[in-house]
N, C-alpha and C. Protein backbone atom coordinates (compact mmCIF):
# COMPACT_ATOMS: atom_id res chain seq x y z
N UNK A 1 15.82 12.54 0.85
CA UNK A 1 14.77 12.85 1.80
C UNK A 1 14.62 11.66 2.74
N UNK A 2 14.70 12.18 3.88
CA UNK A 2 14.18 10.89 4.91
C UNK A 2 12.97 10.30 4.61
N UNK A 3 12.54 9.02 5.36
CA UNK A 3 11.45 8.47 5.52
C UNK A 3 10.47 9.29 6.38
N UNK A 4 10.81 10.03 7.09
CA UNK A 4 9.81 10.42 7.83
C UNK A 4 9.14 11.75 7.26
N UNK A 5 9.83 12.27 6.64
CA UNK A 5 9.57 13.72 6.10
C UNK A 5 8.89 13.55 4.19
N UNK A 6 9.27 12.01 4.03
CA UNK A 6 8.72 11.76 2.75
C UNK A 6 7.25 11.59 3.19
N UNK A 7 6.55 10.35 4.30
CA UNK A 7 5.34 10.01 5.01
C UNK A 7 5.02 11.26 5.85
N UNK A 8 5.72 12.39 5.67
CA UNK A 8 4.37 13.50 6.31
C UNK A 8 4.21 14.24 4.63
N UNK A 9 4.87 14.78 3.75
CA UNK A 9 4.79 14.87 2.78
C UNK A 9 3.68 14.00 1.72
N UNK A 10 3.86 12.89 1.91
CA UNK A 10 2.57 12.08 0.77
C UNK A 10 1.15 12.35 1.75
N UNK A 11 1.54 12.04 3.52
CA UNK A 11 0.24 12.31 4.13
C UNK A 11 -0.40 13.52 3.80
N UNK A 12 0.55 14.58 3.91
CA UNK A 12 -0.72 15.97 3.13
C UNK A 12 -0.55 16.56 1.88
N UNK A 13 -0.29 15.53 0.77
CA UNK A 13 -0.88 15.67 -0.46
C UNK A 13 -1.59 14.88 -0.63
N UNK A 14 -2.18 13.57 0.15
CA UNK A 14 -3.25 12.84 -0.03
C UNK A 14 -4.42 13.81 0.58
N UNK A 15 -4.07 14.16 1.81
CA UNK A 15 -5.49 15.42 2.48
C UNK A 15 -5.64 16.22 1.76
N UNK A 16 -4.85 17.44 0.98
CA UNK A 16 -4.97 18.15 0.29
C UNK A 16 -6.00 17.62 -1.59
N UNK A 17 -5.56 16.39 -1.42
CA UNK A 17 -6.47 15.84 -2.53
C UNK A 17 -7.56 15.67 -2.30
N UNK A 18 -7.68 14.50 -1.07
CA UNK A 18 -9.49 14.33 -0.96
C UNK A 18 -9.92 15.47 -0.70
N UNK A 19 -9.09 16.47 0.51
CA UNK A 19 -10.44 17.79 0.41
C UNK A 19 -10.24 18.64 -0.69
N UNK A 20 -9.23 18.21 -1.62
CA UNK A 20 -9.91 19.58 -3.33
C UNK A 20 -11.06 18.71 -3.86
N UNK A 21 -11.33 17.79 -3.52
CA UNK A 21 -12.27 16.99 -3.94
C UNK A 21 -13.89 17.32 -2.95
N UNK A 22 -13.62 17.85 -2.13
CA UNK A 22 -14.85 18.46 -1.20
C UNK A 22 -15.15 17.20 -0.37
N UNK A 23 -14.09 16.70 -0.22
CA UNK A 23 -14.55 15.66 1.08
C UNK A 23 -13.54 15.89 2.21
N UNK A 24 -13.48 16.01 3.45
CA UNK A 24 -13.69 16.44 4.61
C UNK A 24 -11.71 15.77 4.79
N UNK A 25 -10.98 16.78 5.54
CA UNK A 25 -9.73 16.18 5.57
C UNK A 25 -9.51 15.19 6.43
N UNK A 26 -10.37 14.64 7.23
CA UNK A 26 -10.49 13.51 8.37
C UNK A 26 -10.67 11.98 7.63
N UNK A 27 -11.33 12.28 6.42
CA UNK A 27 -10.87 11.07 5.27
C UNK A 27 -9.80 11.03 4.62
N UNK A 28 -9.12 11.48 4.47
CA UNK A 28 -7.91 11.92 3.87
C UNK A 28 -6.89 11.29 4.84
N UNK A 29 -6.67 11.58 6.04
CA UNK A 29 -6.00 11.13 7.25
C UNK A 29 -6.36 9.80 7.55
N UNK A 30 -7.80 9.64 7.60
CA UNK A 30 -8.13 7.96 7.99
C UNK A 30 -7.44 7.22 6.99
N UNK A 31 -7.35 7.50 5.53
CA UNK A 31 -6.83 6.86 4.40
C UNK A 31 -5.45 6.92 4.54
N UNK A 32 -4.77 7.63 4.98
CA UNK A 32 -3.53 7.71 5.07
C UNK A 32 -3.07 6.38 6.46
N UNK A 33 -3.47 7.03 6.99
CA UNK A 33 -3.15 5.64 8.10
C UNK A 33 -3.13 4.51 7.87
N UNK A 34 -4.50 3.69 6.85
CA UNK A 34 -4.40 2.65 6.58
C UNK A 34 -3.95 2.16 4.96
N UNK A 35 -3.61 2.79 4.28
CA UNK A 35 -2.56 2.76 3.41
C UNK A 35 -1.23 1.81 3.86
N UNK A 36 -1.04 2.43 4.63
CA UNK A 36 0.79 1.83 5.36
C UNK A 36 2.47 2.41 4.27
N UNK A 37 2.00 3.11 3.13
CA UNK A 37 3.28 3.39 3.02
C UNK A 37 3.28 4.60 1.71
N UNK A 38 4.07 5.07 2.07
CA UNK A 38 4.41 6.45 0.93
C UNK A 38 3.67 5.76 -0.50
N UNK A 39 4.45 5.18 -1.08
CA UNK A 39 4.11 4.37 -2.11
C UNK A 39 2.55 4.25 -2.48
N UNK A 40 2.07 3.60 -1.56
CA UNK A 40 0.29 3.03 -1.87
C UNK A 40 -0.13 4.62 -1.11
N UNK A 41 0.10 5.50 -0.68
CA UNK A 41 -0.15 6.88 -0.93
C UNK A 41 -0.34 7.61 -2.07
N UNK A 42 0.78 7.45 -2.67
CA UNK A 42 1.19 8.05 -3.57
C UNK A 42 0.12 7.75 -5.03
N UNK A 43 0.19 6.26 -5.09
CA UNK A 43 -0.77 5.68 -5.86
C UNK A 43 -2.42 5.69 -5.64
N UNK A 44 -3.07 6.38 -4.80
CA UNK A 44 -4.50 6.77 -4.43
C UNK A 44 -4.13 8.25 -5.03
N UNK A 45 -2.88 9.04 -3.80
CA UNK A 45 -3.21 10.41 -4.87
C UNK A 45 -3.62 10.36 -6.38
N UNK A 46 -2.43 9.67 -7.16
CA UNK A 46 -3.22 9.42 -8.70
C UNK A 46 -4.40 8.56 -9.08
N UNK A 47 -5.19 7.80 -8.53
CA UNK A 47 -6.32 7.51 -8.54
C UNK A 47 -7.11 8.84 -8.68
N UNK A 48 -7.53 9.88 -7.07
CA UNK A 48 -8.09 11.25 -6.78
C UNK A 48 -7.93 11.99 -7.99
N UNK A 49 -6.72 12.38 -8.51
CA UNK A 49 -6.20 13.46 -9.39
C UNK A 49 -6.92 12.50 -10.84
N UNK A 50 -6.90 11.52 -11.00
CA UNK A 50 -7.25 11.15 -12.61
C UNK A 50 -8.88 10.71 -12.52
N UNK A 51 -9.31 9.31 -11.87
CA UNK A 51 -10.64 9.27 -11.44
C UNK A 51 -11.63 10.72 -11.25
N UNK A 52 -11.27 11.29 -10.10
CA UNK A 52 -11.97 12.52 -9.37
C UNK A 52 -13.22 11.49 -9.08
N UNK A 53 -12.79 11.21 -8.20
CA UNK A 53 -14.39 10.16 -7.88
C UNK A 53 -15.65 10.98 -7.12
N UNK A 54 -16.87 10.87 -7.10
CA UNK A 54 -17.54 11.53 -6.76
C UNK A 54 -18.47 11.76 -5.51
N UNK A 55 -18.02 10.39 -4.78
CA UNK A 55 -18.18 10.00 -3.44
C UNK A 55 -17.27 8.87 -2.83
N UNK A 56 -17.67 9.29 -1.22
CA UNK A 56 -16.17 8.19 -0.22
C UNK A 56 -16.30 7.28 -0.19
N UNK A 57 -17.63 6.72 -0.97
CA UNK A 57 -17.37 5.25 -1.09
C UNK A 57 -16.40 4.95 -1.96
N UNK A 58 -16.01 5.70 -3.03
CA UNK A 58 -15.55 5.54 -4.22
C UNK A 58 -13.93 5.37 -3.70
N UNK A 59 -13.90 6.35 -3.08
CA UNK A 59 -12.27 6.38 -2.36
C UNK A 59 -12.05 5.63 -1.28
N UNK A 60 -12.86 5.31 -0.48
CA UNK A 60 -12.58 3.91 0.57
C UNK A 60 -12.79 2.93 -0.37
N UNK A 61 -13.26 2.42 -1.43
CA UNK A 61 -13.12 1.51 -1.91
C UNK A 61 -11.98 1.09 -3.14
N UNK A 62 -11.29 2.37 -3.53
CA UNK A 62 -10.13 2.41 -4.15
C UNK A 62 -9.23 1.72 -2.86
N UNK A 63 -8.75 2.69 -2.01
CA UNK A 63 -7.75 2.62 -0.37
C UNK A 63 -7.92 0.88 -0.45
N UNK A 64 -9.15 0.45 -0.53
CA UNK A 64 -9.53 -1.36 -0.22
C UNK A 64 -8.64 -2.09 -0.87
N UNK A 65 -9.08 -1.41 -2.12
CA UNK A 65 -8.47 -2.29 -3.35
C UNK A 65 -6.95 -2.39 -3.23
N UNK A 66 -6.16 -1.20 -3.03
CA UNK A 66 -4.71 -0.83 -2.80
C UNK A 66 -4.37 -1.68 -1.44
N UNK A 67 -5.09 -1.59 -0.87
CA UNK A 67 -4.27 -2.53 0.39
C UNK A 67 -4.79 -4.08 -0.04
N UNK A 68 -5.61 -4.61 -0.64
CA UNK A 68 -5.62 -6.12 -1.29
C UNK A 68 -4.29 -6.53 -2.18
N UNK A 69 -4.08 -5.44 -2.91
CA UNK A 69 -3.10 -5.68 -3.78
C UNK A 69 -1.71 -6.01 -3.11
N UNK A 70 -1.50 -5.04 -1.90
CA UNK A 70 -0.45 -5.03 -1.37
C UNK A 70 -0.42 -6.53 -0.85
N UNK A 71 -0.87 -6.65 0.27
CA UNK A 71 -1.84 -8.28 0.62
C UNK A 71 -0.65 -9.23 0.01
N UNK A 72 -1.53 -8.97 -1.59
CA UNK A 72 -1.77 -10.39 -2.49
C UNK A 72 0.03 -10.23 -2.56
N UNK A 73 0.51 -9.10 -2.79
CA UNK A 73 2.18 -8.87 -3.24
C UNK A 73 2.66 -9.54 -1.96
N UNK A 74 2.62 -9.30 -0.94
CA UNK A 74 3.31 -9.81 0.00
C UNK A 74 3.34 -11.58 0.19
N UNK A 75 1.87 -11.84 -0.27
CA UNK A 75 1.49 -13.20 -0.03
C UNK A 75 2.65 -13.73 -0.98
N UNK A 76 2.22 -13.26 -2.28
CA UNK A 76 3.10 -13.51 -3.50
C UNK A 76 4.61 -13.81 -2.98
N UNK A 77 5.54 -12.99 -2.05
CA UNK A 77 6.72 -13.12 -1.85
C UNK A 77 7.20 -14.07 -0.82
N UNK A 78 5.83 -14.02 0.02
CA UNK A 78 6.09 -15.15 1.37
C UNK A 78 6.15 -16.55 0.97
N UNK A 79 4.67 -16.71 -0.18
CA UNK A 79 5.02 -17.90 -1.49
C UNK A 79 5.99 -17.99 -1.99
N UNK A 80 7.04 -17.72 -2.78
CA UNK A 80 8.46 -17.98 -3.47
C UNK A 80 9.53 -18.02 -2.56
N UNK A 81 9.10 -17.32 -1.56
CA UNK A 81 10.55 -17.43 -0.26
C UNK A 81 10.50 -19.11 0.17
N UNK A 82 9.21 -19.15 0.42
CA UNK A 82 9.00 -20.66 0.82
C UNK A 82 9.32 -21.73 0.07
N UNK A 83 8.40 -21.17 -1.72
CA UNK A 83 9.34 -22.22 -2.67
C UNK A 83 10.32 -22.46 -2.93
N UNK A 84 11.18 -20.95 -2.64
CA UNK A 84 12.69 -21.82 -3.31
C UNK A 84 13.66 -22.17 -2.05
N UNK A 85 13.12 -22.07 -0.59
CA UNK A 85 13.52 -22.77 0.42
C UNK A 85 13.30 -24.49 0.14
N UNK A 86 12.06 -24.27 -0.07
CA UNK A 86 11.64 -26.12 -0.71
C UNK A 86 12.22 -26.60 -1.58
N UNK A 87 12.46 -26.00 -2.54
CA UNK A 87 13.46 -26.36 -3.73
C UNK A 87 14.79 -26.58 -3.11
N UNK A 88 15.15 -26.18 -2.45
CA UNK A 88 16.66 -26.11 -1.88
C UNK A 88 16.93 -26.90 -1.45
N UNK A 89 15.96 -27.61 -0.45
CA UNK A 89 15.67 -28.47 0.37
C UNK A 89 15.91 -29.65 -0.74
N UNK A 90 14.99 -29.56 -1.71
CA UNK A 90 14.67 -31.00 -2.57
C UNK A 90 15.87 -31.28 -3.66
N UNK A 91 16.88 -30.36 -3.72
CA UNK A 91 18.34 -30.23 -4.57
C UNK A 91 19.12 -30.43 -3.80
N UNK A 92 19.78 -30.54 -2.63
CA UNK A 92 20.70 -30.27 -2.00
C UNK A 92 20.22 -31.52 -0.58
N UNK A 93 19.19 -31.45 -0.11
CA UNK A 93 18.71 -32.09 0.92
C UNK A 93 19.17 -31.08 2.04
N UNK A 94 18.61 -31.78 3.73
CA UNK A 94 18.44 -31.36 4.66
C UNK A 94 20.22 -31.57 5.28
N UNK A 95 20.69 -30.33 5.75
CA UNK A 95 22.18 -30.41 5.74
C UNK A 95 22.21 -30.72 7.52
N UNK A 96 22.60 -31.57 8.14
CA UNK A 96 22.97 -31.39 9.56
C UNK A 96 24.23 -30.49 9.97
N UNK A 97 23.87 -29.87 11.30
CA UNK A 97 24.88 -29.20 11.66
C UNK A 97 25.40 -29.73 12.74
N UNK A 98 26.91 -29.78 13.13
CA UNK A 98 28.03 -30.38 13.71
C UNK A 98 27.74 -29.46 15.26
């Protein structure tokens, strides 16, 4: 499956979730947008389906949490890219080029 046809696919089984949940499909869509990827989609649908939370605070504040996490993961990788550039640096030293 393409990327694009997977991200319209998770986009309306996330709408189809918040509104079996009786909240309005325009939250569903706002959440989808700021998600950013199939994946952290995918992972709110199972939040909706197991939680069943009972108001949008509950689900904008899940969506929060999921994009912190993502955040912290990315931070996490931009950290070790950097460390083991530094490390490289501190094993090998600074190489000049000719």
């Amino acid at each position: 499956m393409d990327n694009k046809h997977e991200w319209v696919r998770c986009k309306e089984d996330l709408v189809n979730a918040v509104s079996g949940l009786g909240f309005p499909k325009e939250l569903g869509e706002e959440i989808a947008k700021n998600l950013g990827s199939p994946k952290a989609i995918r992972r709110m649908i199972g939040y909706l389906y197991n939680v069943r939370p009972k108001s949008a605070e509950l689900i904008v504040d899940e969506m929060l949490a999921i994009c912190s996490d993502i955040e912290r993961f990315r931070d996490k990788k931009a950290s070790e890219h950097a460390n083991a550039i530094y490390n490289n640096v501190l094993n090998y030293g600074l190489k000049e080029e000719k």
